[in-house]
C-alpha atoms as a PDB file:
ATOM      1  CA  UNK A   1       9.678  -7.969  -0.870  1.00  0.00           C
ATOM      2  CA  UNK A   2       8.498  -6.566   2.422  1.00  0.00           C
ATOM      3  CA  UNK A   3       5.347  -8.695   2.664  1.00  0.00           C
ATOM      4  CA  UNK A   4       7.104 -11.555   0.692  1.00  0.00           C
ATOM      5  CA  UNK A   5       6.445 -14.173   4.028  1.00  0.00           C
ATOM      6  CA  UNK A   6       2.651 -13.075   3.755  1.00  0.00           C
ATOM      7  CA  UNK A   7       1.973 -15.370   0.862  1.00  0.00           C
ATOM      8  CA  UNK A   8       1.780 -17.948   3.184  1.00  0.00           C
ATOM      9  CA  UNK A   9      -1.948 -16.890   3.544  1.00  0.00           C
ATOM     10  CA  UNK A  10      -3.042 -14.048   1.499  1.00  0.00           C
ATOM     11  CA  UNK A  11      -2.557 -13.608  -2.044  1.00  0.00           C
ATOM     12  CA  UNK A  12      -0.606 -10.963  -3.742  1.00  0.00           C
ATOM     13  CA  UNK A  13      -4.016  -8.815  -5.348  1.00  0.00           C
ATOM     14  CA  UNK A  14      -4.929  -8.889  -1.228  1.00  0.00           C
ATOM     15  CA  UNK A  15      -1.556  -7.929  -0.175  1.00  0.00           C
ATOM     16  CA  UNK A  16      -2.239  -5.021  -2.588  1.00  0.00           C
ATOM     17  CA  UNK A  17      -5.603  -4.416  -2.024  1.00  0.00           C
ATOM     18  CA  UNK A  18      -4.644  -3.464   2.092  1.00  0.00           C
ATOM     19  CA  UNK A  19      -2.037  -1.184   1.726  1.00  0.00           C
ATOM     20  CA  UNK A  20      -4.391   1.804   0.954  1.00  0.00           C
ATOM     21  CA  UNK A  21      -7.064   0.764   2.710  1.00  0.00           C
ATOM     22  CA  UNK A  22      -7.612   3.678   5.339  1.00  0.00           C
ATOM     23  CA  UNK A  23      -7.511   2.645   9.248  1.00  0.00           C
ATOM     24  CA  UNK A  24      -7.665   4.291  11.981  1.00  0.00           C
ATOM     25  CA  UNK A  25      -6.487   4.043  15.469  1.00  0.00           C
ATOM     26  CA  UNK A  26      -8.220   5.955  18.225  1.00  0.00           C
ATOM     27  CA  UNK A  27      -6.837   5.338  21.312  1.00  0.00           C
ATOM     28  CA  UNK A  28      -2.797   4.349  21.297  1.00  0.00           C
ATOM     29  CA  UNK A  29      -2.775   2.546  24.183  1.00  0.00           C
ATOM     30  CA  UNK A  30      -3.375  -0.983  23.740  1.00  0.00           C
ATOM     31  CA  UNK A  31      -4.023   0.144  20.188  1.00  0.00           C
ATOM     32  CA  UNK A  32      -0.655   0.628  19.741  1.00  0.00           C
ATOM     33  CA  UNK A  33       0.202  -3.227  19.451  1.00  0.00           C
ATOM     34  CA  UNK A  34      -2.693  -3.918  16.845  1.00  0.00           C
ATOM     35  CA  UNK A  35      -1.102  -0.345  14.944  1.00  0.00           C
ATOM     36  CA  UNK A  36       2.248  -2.057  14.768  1.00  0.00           C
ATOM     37  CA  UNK A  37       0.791  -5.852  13.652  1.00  0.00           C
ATOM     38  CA  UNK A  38      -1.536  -4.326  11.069  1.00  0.00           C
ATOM     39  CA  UNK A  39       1.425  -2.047   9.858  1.00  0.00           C
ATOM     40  CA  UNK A  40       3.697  -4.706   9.694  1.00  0.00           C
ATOM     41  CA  UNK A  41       0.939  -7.260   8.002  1.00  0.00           C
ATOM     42  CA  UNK A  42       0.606  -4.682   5.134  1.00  0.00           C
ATOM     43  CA  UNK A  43      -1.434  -1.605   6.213  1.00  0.00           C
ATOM     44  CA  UNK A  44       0.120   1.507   4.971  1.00  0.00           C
ATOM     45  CA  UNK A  45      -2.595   4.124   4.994  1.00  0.00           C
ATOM     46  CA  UNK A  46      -2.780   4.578   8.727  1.00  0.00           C
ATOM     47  CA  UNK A  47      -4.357   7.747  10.850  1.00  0.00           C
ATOM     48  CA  UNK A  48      -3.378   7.554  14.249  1.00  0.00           C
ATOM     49  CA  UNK A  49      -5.397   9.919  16.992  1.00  0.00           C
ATOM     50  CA  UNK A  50      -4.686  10.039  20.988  1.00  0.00           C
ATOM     51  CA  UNK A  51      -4.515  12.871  23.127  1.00  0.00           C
ATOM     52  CA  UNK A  52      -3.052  11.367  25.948  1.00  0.00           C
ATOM     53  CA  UNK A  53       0.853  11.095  26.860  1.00  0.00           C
ATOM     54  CA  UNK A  54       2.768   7.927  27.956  1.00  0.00           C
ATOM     55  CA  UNK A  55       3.094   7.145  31.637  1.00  0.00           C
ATOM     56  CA  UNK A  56       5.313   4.770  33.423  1.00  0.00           C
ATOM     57  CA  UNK A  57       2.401   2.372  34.216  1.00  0.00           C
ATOM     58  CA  UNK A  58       1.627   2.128  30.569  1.00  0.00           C
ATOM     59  CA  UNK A  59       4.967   0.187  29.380  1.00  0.00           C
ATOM     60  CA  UNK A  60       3.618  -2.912  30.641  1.00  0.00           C
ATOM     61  CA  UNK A  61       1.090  -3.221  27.909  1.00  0.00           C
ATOM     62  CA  UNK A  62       1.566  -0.553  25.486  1.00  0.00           C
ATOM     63  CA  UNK A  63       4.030  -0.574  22.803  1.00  0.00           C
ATOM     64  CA  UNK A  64       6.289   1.776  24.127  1.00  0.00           C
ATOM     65  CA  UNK A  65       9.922   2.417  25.845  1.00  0.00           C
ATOM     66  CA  UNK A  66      10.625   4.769  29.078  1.00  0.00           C
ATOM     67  CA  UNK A  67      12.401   7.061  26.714  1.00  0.00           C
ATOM     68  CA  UNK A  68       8.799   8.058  25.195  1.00  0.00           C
ATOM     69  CA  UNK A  69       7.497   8.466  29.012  1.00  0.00           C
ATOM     70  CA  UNK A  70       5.813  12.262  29.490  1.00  0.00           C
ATOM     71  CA  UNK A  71       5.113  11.996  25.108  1.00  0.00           C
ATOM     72  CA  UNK A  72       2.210  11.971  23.335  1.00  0.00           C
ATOM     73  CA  UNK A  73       1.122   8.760  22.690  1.00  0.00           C
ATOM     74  CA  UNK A  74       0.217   9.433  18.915  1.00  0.00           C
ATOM     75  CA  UNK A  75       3.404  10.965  18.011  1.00  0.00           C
ATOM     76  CA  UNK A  76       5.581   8.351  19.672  1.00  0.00           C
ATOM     77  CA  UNK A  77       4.097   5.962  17.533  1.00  0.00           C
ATOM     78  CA  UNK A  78       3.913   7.719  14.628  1.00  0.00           C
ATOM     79  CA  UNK A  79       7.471   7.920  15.002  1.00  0.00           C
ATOM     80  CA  UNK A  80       8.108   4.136  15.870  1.00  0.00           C
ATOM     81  CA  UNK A  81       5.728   2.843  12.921  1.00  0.00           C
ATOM     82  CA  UNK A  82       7.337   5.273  10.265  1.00  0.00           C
ATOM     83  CA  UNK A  83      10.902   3.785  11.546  1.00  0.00           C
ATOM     84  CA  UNK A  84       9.323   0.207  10.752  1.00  0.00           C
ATOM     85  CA  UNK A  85       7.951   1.310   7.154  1.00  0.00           C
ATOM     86  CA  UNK A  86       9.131   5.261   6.008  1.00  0.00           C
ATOM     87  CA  UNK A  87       7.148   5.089   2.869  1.00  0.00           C
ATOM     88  CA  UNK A  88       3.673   3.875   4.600  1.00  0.00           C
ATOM     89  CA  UNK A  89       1.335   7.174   4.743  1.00  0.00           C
ATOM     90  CA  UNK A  90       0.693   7.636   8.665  1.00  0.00           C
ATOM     91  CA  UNK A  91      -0.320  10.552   9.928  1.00  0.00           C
ATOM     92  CA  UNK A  92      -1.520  11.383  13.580  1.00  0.00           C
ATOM     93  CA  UNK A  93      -3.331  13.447  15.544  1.00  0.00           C
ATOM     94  CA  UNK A  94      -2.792  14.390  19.075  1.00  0.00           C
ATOM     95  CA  UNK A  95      -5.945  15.311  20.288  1.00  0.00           C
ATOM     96  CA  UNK A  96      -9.130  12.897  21.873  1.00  0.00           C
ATOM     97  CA  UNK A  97     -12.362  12.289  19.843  1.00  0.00           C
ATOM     98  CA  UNK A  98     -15.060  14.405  20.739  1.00  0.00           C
ATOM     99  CA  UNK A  99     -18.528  14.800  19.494  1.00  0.00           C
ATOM    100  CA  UNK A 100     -17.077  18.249  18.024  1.00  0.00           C
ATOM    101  CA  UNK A 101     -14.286  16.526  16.100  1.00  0.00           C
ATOM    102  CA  UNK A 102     -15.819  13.317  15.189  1.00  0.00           C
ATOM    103  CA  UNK A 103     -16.703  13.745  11.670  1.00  0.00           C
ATOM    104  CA  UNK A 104     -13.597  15.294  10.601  1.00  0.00           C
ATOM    105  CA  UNK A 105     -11.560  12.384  12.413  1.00  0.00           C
ATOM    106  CA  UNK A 106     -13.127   9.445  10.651  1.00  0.00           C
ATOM    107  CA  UNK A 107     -14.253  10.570   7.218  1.00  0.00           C
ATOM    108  CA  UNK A 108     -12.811   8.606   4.457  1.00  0.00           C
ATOM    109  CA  UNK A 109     -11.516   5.722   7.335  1.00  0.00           C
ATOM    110  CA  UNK A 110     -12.784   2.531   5.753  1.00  0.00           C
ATOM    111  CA  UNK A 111     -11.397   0.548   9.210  1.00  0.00           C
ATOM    112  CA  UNK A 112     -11.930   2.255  12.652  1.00  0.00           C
ATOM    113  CA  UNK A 113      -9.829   0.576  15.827  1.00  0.00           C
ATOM    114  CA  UNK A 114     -11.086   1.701  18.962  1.00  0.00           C
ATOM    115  CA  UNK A 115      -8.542   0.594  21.575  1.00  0.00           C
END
């Protein structure tokens, strides 16, 4: 009954239907507050990619705690989203996009969140 309160205003065959669709967050900055709504709405086929770490000046807006300052960005939320949901499939890579890396990174991604 995780998404029981969401049939306030989707359907159950929706509710369904969004758990495997594949999104992707590049970019786990401010990305990492729409990663943690979408997760928590019912996404739970989520590919995280960042290749940046967490600074002190990022707390402010990012969804993150000064025990993940000096971390990668993608791991640490990796890490927070699979405490939220342990059975969603996340997985994350800690790297940037590049033209090089592009089509590896967002094949099969039916949802792509640049933030």
């Amino acid at each position: 009954m995780r998404y029981a309160r969401n049939r306030l205003y989707i359907q159950e065959e929706e509710q369904e239907a969004i758990k495997n669709i594949p999104i992707l967050f590049a970019g786990c900055g401010i990305g990492s507050n729409i990663a943690e709504c979408a997760l928590r709405f019912g996404f739970e086929n989520i590919t995280i990619v960042d290749g940046d770490t967490i600074e002190l000046s990022n707390l402010n807006r990012q969804n993150y705690t000064e025990e993940n300052i000096s971390q990668s960005k993608a791991e640490s939320l990796y890490n927070r989203l699979k405490s939220i949901n342990p059975e969603a499939k996340i997985n994350f890579h800690y790297e940037f996009i590049t033209e090089e890396n592009l089509d590896k990174i967002i094949s099969n991604q039916k949802i792509i969140i640049n933030a």
